[in-house]
N, C-alpha and C. Protein backbone atom coordinates (compact mmCIF):
# COMPACT_ATOMS: atom_id res chain seq x y z
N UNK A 1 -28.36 -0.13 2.33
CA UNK A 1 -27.05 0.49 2.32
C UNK A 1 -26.51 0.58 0.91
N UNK A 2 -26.74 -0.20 -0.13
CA UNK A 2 -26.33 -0.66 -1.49
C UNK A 2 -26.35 0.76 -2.09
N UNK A 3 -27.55 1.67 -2.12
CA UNK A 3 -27.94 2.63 -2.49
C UNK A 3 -27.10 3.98 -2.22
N UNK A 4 -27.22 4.07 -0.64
CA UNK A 4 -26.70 4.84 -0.39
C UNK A 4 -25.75 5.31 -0.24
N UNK A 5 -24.70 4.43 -0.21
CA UNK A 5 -23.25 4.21 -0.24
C UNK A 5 -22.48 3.60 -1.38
N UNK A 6 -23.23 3.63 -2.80
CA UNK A 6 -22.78 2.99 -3.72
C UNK A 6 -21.06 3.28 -4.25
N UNK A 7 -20.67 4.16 -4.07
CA UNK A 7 -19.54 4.49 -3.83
C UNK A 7 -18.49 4.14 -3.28
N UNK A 8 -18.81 4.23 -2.34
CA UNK A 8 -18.15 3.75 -0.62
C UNK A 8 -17.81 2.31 -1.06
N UNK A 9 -19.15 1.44 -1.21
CA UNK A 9 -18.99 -0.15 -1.33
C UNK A 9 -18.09 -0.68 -2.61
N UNK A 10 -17.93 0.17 -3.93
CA UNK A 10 -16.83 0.00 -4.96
C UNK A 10 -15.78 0.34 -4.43
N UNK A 11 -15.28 1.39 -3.13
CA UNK A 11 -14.16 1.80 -2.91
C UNK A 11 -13.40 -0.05 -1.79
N UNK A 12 -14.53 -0.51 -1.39
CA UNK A 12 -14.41 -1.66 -0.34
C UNK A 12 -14.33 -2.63 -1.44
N UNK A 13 -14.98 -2.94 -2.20
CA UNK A 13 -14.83 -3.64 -3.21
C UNK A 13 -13.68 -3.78 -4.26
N UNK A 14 -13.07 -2.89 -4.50
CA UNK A 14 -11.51 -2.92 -4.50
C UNK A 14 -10.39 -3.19 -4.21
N UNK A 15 -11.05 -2.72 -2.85
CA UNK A 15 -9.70 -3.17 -2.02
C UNK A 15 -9.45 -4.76 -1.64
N UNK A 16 -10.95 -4.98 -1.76
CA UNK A 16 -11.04 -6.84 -1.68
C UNK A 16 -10.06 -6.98 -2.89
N UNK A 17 -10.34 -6.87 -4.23
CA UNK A 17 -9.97 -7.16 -5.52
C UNK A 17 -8.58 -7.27 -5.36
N UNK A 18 -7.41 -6.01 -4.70
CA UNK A 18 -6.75 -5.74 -4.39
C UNK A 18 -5.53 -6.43 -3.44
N UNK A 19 -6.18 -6.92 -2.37
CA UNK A 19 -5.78 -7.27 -1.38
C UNK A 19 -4.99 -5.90 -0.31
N UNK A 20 -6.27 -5.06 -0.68
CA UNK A 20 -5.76 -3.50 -0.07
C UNK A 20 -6.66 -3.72 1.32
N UNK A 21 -6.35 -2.60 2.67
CA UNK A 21 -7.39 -2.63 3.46
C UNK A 21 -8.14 -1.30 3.34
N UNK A 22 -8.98 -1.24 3.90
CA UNK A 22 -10.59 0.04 3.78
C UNK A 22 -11.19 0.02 4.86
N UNK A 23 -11.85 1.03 5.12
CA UNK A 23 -12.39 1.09 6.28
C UNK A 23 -13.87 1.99 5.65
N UNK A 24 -15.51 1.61 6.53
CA UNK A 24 -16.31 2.61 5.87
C UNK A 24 -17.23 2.48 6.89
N UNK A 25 -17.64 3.72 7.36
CA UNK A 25 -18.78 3.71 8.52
C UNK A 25 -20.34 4.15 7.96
N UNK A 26 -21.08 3.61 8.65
CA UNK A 26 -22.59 3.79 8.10
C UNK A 26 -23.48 4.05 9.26
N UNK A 27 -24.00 4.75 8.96
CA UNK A 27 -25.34 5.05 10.32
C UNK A 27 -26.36 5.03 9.63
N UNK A 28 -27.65 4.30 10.47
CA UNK A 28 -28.98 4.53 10.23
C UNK A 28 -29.77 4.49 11.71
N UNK A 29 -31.25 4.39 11.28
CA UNK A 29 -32.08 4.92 12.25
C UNK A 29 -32.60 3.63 12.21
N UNK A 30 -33.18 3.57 13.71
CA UNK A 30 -33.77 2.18 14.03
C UNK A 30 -35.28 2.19 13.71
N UNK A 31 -35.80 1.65 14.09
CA UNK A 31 -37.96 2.18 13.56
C UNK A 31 -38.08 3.78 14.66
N UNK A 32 -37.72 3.42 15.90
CA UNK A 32 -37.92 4.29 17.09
C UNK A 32 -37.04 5.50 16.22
N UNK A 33 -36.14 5.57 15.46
CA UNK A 33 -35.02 6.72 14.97
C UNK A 33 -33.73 6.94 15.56
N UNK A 34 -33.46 6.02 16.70
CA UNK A 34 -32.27 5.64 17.24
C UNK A 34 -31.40 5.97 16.21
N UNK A 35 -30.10 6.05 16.29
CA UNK A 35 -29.37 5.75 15.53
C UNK A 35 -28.46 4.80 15.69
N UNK A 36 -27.59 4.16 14.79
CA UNK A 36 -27.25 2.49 14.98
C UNK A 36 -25.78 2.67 13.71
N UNK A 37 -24.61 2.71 14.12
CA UNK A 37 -23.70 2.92 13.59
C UNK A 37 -23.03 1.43 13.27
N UNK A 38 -22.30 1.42 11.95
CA UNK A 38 -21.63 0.17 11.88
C UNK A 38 -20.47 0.80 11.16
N UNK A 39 -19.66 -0.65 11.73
CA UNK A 39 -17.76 0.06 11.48
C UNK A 39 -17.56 -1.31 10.11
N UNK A 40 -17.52 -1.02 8.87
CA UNK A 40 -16.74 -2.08 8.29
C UNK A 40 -15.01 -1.88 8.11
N UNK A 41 -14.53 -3.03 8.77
CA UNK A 41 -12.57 -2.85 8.04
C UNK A 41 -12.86 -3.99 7.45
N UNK A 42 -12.06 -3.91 6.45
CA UNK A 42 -11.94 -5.02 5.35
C UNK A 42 -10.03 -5.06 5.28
N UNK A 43 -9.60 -6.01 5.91
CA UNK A 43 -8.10 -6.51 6.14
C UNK A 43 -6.93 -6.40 5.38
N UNK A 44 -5.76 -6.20 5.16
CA UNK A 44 -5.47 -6.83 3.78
C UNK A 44 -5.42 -8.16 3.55
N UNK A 45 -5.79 -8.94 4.56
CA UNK A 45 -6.01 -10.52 4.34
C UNK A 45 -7.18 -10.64 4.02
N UNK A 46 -8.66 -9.65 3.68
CA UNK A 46 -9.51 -9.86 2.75
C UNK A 46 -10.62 -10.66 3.97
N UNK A 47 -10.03 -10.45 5.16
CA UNK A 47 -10.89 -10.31 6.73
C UNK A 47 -12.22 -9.31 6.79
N UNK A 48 -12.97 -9.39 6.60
CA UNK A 48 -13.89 -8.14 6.97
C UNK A 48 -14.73 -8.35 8.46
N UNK A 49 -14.30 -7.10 8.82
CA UNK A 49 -14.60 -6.86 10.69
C UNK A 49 -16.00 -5.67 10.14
N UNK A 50 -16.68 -6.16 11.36
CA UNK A 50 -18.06 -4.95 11.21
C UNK A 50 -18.59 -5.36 13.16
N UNK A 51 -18.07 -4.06 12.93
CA UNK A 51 -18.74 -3.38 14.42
C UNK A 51 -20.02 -2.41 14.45
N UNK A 52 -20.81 -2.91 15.50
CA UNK A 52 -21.87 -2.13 15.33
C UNK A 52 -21.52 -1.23 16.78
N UNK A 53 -22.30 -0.62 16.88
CA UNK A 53 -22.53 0.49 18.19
C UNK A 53 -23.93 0.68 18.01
N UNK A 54 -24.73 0.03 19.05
CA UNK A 54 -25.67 0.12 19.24
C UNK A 54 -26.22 0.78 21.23
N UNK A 55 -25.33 1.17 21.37
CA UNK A 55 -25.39 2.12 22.01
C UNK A 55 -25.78 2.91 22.69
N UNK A 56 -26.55 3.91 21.24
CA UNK A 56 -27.48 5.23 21.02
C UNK A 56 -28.73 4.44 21.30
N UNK A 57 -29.19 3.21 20.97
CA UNK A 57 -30.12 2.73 21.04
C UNK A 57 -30.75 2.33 21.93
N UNK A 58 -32.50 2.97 22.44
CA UNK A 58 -32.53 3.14 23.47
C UNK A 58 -33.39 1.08 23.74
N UNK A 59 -33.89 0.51 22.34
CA UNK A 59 -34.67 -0.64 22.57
C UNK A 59 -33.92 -1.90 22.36
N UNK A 60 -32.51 -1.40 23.07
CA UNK A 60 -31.32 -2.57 22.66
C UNK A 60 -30.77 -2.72 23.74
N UNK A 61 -29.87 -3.81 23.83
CA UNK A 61 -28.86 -4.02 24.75
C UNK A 61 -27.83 -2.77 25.24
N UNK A 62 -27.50 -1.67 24.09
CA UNK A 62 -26.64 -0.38 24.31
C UNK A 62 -25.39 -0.91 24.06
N UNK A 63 -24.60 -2.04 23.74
CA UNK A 63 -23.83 -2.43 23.67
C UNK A 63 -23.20 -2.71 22.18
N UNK A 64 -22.05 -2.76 22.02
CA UNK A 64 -20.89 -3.04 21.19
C UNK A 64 -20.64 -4.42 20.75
N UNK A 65 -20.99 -4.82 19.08
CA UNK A 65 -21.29 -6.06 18.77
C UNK A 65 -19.91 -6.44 17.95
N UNK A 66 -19.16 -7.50 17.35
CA UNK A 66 -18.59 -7.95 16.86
C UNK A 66 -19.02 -8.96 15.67
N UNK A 67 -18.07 -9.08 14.40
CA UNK A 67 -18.49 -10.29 13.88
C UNK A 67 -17.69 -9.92 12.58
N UNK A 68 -17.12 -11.07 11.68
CA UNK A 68 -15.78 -11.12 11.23
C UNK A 68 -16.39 -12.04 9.92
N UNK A 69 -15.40 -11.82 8.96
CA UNK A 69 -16.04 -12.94 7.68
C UNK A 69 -14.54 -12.90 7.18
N UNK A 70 -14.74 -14.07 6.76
CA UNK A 70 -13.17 -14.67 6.14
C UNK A 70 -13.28 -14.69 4.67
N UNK A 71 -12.72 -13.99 3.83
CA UNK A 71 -12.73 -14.27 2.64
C UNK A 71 -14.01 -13.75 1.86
N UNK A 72 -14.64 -12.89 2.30
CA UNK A 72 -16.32 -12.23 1.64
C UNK A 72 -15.47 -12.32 0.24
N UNK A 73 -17.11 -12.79 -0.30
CA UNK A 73 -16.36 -12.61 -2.35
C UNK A 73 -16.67 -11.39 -2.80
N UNK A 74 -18.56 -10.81 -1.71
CA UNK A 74 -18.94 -9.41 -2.30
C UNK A 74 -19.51 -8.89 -1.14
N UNK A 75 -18.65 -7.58 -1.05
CA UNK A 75 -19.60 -7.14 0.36
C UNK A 75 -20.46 -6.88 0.64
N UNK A 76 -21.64 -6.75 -0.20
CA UNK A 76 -22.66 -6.23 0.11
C UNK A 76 -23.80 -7.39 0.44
N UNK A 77 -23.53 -8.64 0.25
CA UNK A 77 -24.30 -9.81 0.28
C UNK A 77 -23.19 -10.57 1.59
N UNK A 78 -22.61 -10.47 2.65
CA UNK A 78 -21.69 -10.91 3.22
C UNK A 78 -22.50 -11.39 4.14
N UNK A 79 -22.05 -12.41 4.44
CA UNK A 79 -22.83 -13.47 5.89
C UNK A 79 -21.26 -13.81 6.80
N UNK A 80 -21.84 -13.26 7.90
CA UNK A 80 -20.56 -13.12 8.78
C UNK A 80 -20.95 -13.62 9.78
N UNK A 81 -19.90 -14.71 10.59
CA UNK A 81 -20.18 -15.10 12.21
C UNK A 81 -19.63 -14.52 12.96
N UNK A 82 -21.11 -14.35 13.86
CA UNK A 82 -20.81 -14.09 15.24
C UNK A 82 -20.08 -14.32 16.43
């Protein structure tokens, strides 16, 4: 994602800096080519929410995942519980 969205992730990365909120969606393909969408909000309490939709995906559960990080220092390295 680092790559492809290098943009996107300085615009999220700001808003951390900030104490602004952001929002940035990403899709990719699974091995099969599924596609597999994820929702990042980043709070103005510096909360970052990431929803997936896995859904589309036909070698998955199809279901809607959750998971939250308190305080990420950098988003792109973020370890978040489930």
């Amino acid at each position: 994602m680092q790559k492809q969205a290098a943009r996107e992730i300085v615009c999220l990365q700001r808003a951390l800096e900030n104490g602004e909120s952001a929002e940035l969606k990403v899709t990719y393909p699974t091995v099969e080519g599924d596609p597999i969408r994820e929702y990042y909000r980043l709070t103005p309490q510096g909360r970052l929410e990431v929803y997936t939709d896995s859904t589309d995906d036909h070698y998955s559960d199809q279901k809607w995942s959750f998971a939250e990080c308190y305080t990420p220092e950098w988003l792109a390295e973020v370890s978040c519980d489930l």
